[in-house]
Protein backbone atom coordinates (compact mmCIF):
# COMPACT_ATOMS: atom_id res chain seq x y z
CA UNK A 1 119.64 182.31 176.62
CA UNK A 2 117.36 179.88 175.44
CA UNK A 3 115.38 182.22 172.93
CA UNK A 4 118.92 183.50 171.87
CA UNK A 5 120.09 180.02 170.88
CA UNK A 6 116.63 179.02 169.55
CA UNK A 7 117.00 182.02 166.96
CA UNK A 8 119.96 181.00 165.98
CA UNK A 9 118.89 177.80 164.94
CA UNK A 10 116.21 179.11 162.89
CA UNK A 11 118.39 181.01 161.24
CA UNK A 12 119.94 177.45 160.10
CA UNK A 13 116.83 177.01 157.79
CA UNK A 14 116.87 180.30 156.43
CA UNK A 15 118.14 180.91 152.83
CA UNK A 16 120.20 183.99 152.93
CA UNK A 17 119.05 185.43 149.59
CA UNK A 18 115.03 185.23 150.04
CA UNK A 19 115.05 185.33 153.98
CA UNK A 20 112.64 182.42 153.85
CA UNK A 21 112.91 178.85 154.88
CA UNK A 22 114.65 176.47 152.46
CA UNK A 23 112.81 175.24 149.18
CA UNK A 24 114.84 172.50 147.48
CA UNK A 25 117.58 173.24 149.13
CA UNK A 26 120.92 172.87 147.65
CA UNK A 27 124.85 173.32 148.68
CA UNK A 28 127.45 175.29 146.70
CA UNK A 29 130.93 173.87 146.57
CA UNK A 30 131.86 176.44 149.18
CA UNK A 31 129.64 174.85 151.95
CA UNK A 32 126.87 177.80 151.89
CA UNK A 33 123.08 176.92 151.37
CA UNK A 34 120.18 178.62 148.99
CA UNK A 35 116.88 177.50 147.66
CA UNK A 36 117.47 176.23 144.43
CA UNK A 37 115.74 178.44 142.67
CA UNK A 38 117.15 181.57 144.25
CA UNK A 39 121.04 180.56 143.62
CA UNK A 40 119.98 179.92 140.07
CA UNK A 41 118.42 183.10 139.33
CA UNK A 42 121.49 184.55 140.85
CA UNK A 43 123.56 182.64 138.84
CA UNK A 44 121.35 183.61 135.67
CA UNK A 45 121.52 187.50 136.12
CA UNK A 46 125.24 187.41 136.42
CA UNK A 47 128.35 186.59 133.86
CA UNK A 48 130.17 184.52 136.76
CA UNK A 49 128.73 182.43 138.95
CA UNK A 50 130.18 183.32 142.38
CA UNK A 51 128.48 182.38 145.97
CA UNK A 52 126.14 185.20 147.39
CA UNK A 53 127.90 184.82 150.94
CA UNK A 54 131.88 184.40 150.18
CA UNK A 55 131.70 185.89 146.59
CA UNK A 56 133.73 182.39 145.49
CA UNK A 57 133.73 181.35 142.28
CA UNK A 58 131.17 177.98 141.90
CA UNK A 59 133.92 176.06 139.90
CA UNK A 60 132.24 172.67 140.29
CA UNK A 61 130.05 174.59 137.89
CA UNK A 62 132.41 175.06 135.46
CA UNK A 63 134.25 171.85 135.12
CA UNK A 64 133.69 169.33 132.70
CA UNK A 65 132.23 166.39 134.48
CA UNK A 66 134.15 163.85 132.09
CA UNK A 67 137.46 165.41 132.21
CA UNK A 68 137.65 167.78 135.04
CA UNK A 69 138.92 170.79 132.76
CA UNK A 70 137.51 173.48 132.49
CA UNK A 71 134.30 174.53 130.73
CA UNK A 72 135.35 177.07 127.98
CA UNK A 73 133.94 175.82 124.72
CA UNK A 74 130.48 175.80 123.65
CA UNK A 75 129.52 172.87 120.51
CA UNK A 76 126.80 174.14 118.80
CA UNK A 77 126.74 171.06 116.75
CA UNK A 78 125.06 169.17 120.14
CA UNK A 79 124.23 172.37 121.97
CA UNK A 80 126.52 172.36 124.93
CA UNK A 81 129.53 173.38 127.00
CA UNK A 82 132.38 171.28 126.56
CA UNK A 83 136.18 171.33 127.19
CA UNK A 84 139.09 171.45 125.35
CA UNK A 85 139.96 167.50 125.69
CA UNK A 86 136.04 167.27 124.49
CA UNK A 87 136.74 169.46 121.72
CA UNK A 88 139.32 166.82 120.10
CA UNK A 89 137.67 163.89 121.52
CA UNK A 90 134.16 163.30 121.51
CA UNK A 91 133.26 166.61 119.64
CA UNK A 92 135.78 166.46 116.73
CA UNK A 93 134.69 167.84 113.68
CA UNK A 94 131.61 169.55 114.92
CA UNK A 95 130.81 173.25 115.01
CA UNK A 96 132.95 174.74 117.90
CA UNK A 97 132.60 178.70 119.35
CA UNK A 98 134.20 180.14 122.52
CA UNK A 99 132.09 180.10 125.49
CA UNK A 100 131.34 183.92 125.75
CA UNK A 101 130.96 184.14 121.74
CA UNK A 102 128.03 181.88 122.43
CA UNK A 103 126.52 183.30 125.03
CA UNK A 104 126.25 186.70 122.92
CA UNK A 105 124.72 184.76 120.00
CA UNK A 106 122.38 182.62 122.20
CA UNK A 107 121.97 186.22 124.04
CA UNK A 108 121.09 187.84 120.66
CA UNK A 109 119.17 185.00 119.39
CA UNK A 110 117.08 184.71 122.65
CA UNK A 111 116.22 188.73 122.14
CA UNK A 112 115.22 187.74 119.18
CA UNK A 113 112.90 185.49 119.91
CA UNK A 114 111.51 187.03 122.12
CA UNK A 115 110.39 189.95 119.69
CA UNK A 116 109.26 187.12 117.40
CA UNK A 117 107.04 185.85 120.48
CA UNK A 118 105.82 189.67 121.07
CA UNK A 119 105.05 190.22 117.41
CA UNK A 120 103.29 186.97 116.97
CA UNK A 121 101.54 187.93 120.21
CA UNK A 122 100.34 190.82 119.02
CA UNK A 123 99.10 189.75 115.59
CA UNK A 124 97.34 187.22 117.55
CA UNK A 125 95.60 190.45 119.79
CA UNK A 126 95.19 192.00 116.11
CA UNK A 127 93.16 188.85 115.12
CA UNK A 128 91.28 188.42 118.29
CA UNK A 129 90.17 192.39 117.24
CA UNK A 130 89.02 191.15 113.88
CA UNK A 131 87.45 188.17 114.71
CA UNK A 132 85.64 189.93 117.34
CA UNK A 133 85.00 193.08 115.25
CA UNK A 134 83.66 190.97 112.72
CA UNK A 135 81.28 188.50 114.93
CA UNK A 136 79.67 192.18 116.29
CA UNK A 137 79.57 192.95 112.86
CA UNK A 138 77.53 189.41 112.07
CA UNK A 139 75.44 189.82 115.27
CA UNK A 140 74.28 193.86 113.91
CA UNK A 141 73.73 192.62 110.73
CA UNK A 142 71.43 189.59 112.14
CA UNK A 143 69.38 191.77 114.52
CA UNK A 144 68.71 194.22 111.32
CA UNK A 145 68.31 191.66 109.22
CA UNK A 146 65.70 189.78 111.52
CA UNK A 147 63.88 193.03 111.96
CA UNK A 148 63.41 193.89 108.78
CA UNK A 149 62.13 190.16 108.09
CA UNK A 150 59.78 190.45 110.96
CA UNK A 151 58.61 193.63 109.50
CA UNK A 152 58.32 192.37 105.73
CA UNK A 153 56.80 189.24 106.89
CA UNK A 154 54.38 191.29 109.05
CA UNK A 155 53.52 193.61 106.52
CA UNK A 156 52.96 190.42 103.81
CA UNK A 157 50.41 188.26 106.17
CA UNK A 158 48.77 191.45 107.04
CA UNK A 159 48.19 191.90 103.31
CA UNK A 160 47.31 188.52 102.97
CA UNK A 161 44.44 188.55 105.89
CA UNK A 162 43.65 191.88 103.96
CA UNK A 163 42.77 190.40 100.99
CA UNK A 164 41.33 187.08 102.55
CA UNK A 165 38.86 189.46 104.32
CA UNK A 166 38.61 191.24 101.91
CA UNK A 167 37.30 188.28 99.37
CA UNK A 168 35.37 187.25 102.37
CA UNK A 169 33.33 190.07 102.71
CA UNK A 170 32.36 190.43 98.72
CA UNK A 171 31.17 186.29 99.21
CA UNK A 172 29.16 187.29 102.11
CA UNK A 173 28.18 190.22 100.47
CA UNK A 174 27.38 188.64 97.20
CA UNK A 175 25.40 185.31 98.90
CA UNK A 176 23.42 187.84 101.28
CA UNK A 177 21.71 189.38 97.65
CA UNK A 178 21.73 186.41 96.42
CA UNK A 179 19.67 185.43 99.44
CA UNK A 180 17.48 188.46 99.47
CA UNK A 181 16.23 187.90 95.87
CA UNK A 182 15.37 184.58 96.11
CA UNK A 183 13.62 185.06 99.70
CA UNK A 184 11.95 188.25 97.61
CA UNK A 185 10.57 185.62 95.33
CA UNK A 186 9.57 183.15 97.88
CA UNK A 187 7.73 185.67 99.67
CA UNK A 188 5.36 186.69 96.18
CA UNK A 189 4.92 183.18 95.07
CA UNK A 190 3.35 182.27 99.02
CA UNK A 191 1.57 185.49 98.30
CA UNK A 192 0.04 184.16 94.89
CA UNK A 193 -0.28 180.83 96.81
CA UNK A 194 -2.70 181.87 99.35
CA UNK A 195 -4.81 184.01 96.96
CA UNK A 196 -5.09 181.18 94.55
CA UNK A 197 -6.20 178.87 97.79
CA UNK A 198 -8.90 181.40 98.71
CA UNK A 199 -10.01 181.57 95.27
CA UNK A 200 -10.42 177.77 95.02
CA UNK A 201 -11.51 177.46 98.77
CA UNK A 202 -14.84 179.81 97.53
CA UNK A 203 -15.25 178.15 94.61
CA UNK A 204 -16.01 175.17 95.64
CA UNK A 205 -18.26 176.65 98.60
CA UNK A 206 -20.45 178.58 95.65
CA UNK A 207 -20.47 174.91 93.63
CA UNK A 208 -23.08 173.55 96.33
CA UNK A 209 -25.27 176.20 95.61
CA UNK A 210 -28.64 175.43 93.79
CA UNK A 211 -29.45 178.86 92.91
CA UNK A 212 -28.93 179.94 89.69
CA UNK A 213 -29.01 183.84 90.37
CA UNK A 214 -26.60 183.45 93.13
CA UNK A 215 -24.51 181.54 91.70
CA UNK A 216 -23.87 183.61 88.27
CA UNK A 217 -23.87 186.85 90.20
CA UNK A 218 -21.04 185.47 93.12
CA UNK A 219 -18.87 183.09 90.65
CA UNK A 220 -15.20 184.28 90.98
CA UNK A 221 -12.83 184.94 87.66
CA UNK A 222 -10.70 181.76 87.86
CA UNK A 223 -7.60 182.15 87.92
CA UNK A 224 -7.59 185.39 89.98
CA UNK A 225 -6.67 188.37 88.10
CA UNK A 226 -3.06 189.83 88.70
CA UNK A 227 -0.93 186.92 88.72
CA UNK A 228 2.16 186.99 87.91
CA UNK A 229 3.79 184.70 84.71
CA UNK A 230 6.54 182.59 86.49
CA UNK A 231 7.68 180.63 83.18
CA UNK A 232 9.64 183.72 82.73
CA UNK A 233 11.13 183.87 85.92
CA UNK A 234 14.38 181.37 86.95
CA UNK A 235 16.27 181.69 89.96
CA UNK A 236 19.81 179.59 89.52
CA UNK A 237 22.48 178.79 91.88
CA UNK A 238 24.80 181.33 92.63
CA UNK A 239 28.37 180.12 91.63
CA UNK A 240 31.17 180.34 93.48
CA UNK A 241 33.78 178.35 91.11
CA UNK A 242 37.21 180.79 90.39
CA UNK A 243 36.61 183.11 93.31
CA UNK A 244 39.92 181.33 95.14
CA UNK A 245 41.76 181.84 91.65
CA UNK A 246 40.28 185.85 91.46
CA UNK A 247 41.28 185.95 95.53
CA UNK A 248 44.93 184.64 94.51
CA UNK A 249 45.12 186.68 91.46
CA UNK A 250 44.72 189.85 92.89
CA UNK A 251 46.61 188.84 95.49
CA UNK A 252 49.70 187.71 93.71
CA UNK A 253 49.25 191.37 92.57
CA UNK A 254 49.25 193.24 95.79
CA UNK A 255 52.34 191.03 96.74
CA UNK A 256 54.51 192.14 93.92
CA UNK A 257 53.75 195.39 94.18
CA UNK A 258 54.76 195.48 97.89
CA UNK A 259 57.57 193.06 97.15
CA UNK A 260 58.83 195.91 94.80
CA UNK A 261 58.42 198.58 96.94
CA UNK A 262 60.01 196.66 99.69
CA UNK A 263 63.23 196.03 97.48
CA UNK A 264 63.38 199.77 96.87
CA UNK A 265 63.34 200.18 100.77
CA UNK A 266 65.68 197.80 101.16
CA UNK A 267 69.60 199.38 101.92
CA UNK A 268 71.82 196.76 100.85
CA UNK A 269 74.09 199.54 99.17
CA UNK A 270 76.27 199.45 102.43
CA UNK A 271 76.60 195.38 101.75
CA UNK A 272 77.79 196.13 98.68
CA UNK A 273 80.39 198.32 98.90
CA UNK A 274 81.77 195.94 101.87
CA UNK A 275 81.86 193.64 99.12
CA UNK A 276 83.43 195.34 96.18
CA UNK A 277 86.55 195.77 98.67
CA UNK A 278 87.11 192.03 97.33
CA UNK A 279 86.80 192.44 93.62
CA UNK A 280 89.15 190.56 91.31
CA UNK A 281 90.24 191.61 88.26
CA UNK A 282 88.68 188.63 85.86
CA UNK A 283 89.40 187.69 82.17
CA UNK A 284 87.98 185.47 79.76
CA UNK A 285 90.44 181.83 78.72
CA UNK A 286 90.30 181.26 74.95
CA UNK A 287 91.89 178.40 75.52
CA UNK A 288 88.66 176.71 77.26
CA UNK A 289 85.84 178.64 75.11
CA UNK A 290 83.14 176.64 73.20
CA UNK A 291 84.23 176.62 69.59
CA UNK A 292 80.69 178.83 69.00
CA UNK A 293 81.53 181.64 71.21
CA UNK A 294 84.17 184.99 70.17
CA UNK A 295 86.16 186.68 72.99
CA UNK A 296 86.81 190.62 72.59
CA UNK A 297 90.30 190.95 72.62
CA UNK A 298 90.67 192.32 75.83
CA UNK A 299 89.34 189.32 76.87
CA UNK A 300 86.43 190.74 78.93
CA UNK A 301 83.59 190.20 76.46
CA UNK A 302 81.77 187.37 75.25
CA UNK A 303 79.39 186.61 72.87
CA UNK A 304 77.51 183.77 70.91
CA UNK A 305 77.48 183.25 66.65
CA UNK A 306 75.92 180.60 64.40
CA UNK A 307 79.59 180.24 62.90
CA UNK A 308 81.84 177.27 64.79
CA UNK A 309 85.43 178.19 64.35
CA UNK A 310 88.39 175.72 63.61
CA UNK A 311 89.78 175.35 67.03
CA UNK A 312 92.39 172.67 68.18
CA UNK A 313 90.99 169.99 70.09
CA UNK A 314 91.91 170.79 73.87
CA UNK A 315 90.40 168.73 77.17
CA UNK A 316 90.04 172.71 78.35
CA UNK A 317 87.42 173.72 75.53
CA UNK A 318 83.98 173.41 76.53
CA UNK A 319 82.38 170.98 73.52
CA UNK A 320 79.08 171.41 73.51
CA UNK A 321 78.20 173.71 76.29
CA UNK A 322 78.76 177.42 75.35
CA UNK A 323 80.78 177.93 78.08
CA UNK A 324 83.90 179.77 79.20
CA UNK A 325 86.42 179.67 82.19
CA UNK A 326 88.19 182.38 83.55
CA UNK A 327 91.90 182.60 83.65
CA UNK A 328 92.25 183.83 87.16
CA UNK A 329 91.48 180.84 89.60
CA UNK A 330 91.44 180.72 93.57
CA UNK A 331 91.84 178.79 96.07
CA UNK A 332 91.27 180.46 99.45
CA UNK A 333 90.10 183.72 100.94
CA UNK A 334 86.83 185.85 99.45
CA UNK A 335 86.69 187.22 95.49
CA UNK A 336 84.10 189.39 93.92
CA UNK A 337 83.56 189.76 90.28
CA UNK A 338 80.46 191.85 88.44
CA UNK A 339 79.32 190.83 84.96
CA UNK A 340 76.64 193.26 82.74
CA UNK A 341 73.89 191.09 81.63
CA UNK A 342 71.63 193.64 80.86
CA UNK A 343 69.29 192.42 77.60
CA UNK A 344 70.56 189.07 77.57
CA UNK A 345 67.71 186.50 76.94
CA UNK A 346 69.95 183.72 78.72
CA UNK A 347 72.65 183.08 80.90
CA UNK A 348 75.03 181.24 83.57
CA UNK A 349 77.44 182.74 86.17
CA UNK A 350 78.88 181.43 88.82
CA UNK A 351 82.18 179.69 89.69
CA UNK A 352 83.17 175.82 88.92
CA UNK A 353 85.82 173.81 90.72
CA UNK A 354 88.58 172.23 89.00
CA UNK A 355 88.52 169.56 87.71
CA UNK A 356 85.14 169.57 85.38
CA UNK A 357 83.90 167.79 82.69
CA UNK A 358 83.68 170.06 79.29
CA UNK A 359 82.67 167.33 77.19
CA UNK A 360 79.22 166.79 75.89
CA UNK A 361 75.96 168.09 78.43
CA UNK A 362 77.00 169.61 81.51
CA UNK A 363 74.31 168.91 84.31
CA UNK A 364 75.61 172.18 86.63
CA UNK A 365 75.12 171.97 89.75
CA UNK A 366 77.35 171.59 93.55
CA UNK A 367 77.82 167.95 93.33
CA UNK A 368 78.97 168.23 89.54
CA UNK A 369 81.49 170.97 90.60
CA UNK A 370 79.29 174.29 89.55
CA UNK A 371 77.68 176.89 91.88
CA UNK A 372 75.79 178.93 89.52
CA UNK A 373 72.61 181.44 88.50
CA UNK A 374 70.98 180.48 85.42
CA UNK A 375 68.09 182.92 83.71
CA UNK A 376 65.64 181.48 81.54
CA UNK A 377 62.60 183.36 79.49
CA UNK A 378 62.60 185.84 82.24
CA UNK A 379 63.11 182.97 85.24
CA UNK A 380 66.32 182.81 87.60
CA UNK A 381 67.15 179.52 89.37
CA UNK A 382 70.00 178.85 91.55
CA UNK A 383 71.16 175.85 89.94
CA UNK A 384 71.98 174.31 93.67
CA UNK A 385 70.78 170.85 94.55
CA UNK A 386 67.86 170.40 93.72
CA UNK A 387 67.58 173.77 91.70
CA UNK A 388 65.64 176.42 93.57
CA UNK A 389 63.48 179.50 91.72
CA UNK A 390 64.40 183.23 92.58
CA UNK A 391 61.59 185.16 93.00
CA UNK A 392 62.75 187.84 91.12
CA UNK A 393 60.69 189.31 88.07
CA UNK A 394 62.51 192.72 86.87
CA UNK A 395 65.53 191.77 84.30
CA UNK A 396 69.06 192.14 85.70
CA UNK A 397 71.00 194.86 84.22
CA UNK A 398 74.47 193.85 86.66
CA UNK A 399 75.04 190.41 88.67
CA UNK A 400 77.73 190.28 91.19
CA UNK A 401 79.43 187.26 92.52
CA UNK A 402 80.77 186.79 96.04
CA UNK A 403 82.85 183.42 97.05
CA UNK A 404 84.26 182.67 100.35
CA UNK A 405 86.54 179.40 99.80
CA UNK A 406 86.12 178.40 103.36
CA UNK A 407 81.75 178.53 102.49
CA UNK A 408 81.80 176.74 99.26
CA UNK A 409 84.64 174.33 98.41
CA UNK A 410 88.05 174.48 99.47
CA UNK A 411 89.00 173.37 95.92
CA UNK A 412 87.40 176.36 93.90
CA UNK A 413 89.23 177.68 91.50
CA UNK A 414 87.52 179.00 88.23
CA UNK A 415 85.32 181.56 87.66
CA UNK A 416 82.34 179.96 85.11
CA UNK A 417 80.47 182.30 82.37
CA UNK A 418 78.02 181.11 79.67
CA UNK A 419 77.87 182.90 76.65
CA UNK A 420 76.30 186.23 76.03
CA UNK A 421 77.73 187.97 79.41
CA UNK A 422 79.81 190.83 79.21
CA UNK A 423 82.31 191.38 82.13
CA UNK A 424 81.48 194.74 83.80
CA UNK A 425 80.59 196.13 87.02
CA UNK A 426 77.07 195.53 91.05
CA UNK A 427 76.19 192.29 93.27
CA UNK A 428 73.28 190.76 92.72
CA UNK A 429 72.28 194.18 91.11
CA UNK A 430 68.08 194.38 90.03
CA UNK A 431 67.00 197.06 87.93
CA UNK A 432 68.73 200.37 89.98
CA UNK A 433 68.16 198.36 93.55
CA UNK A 434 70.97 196.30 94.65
CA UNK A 435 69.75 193.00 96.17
CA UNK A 436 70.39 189.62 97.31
CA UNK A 437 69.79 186.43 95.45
CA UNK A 438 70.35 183.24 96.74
CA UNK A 439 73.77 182.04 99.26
CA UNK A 440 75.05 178.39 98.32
CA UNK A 441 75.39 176.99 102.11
C-alpha cells in the first residue's frame, strides 16, 4: 500500500509528454502540467493550441491581454498578434493581415530563409574548399620551390668551392715552381761559393811558400774556370696582383652559364598558364599620353617620335614623362596583362595607383604610387624602394604582369606603360624560358 501510494506521487512530478520529471514547469488554463519546453513544442508543431491531456483549447493563449478579445489579427507594421479593438485603437493605420494569412507568409518567408541560410552555408563549405585547396596549393608550391632553391644553391657554392680550389691549386702550383727555380739557383750559387772558397783557401796556403818552382808549378787559375756569369741572371718576385679578379672572372662565367642552364630547367610554364586564367583585356588612353608618343588606332600600340603634337592641355596627359595609362583600371581581385618588348632599347611597365602626378619628372616608385620594371642599356631594375637590379642578362622578347589588389595597394587602379611597348602576349617571359622577376611585397 505504501509503494502503491508512493508511485503515485511520483507520478505528480512527471510531465506527461516527456515522461520525465518537471523542467520549468508550467500550468495550462485547464489545470494540467508540462515542462515548458515540451508544451511549447507541442504547441509549435500544431495549428491550434489544445492541451495534450483534455485536448482543450489554451484560450488564455489566444486572448488579447489588453482587451480580452480574441487574438485574430496579425500587425505587421509592429510584428504582432492583436485584436480587433487593437486594430482601431492602438494599431490604426498600420499594415493589418488575418492571423492565418500571416502565418503562411511568415511560414513561407521562414522556408525561405532557411534556404538562404543553407545556400549561404554551403558557399561558405565551397570557400572553406578553396581556401583550403589553395593553401595545399601554396604549401606544394613552397616545398618545390624550396627544393629546387636548395638544389640551385647547392649546385652554385659547389661551383664556387670548385673554382676557389680550383684557383687555389694553380697558386700553389704556380709558387711551388716558383720555389723550385729559385731553390735551383740557390743550390748552384752555394755550389760556386764553396769552389771559389777552396780556391782562395789554397791560395793563400801556396802564398807562404818560398819556393819559386813550387810555387809557379802549384799556383791555381784565379777565378776557377767554369763559373757561371750571374749579371745575366735575375730572379724577381712572383706576382700575385689580379689573380682574385682572374678567380672572379672566370667565375662570374661559370655562374652564368649554369644560371642559364638552370632557367632552361626551370618549369614555370605550369605558373603561367595558372596565371593567364586572369588576363585582362588592356588598351592604351589617348587622353593621358605624353604629347611625344602616337597610339595605333586600336589602341594597343605605342610608340615614340621626335614630333610633339598639338594636344589640349589635360591634368591626365603625362607632360614630360613619355608615359601612358591604360583605360581599364581595378580595384580588387588579380589581373594579368602581357606586353611585347622585344628590341626595345628602353622601357617601363607596371601599374600606378590613382591619383599620380603627370606633371614634370616622375620619380616611380611604391611610395610615389608606381610598381614598375624599368630596362636600361641591357639592365632591369625593379623600381621598388630603394630600386633593386634583376639579374637577368638575355633581352626580353614578352613581359607579363600579375597584380593581386589585396598584395599591392587596395587603391590600384591603372595599368602604367612607357613608350616604345607594344601590347601583346607571356609573364615575365626571357628569351623562349618563362621566368620570374621580382614580387613587390
Amino acid at each position: 500500500m505504501a509503494s502503491s501510494t508512493q508511485s503515485s506521487s511520483e507520478e505528480q512530478f512527471l510531465c506527461s509528454i516527456c515522461l520525465e520529471v518537471f523542467s520549468e514547469p508550467v500550468s495550462t488554463p485547464c489545470g494540467h502540467n508540462f515542462c515548458k519546453r515540451c508544451i511549447s513544442q507541442t504547441w509549435d508543431t500544431n495549428e491550434s493550441c489544445f492541451c495534450p491531456l483534455c485536448k482543450e483549447s489554451c484560450l488564455v493563449c489566444l486572448m488579447c491581454p489588453t482587451h480580452d478579445r480574441l487574438l485574430e489579427l496579425y500587425c505587421s507594421t509592429d510584428q504582432k498578434t492583436i485584436c480587433m479593438m487593437c486594430s482601431v485603437l492602438e494599431h490604426k493605420n498600420h499594415t493589418l493581415v488575418p492571423l492565418k494569412e500571416a502565418f503562411e507568409q511568415e511560414k513561407v518567408s521562414l522556408q525561405q530563409t532557411v534556404a538562404e541560410n543553407q545556400r549561404l552555408v554551403e558557399q561558405r563549405r565551397l570557400k572553406v574548399q578553396e581556401i583550403t585547396a589553395a593553401l595545399e596549393l601554396s604549401e606544394r608550391e613552397a616545398q618545390r620551390e624550396t627544393q629546387q632553391m636548395v638544389k640551385v644553391f647547392s649546385d652554385i657554392m659547389e661551383s664556387v668551392q670548385r673554382c676557389l680550389d680550383h684557383h687555389t691549386k694553380v697558386m700553389e702550383q704556380s709558387l711551388s715552381k716558383h720555389k723550385e727555380r729559385a731553390q735551383a739557383l740557390i743550390q748552384q750559387l752555394q755550389q760556386e761559393m764553396c769552389e771559389l772558397e777552396k780556391s782562395s783557401t789554397e791560395a793563400q796556403q801556396l802564398s807562404l811558400s818560398t819556393d819559386p818552382l813550387h810555387f809557379l808549378q802549384r799556383c791555381p787559375a784565379l777565378p776557377p774556370a767554369g763559373l757561371k756569369d750571374w749579371s745575366s741572371v735575375s730572379f724577381e718576385p712572383q706576382t700575385c696582383e689580379g689573380s682574385a679578379a682572374r678567380a672572379l672572372s672566370e667565375l662570374e662565367t661559370s655562374l652564368s652559364q649554369k644560371f642559364n642552364k638552370v632557367f632552361t630547367q626551370l618549369p614555370p610554364k605550369d605558373q603561367l598558364r595558372r596565371v593567364q586564367q586572369f588576363a585582362v583585356d588592356v588598351t592604351l588612353d589617348p587622353d593621358t599620353a605624353n604629347p611625344y608618343l602616337v597610339l595605333s588606332k586600336d589602341l594597343k600600340q605605342v610608340h615614340d617620335t621626335e614630333v610633339k603634337k598639338k594636344l589640349p592641355d589635360s591634368p591626365q596627359r603625362f607632360t614630360l614623362c613619355a608615359g601612358v595609362l591604360g583605360k581599364q583600371s581595378f580595384s580588387s581581385g588579380r589581373f594579368y596583362f602581357e606586353v611585347q618588348v622585344k628590341g626595345k632599347t628602353e622601357w617601363d611597365l607596371g601599374v600606378a595607383r590613382e591619383p599620380i602626378n603627370r606633371t614634370g619628372l616622375i620619380y616611380a616608385s611604391p611610395k610615389n604610387g608606381f610598381w614598375t620594371i624599368w630596362f636600361r642599356d641591357g639592365e632591369y631594375k625593379a623600381l621598388d624602394d630603394p630600386g633593386v637590379p634583376c639579374l637577368h642578362r638575355s633581352l626580353l622578347r614578352r613581359s607579363g604582369c600579375l597584380w593581386t589588389m589585396e598584395q599591392v595597394c587596395q587603391t590600384i587602379d591603372r595599368h602604367w606603360f612607357c613608350a616604345q611597348v607594344q601590347l601583346g602576349s607571356g609573364l615575365w617571359c626571357w628569351e623562349e624560358v618563362v621566368l620570374h622577376i621580382y614580387s613587390y611585397r
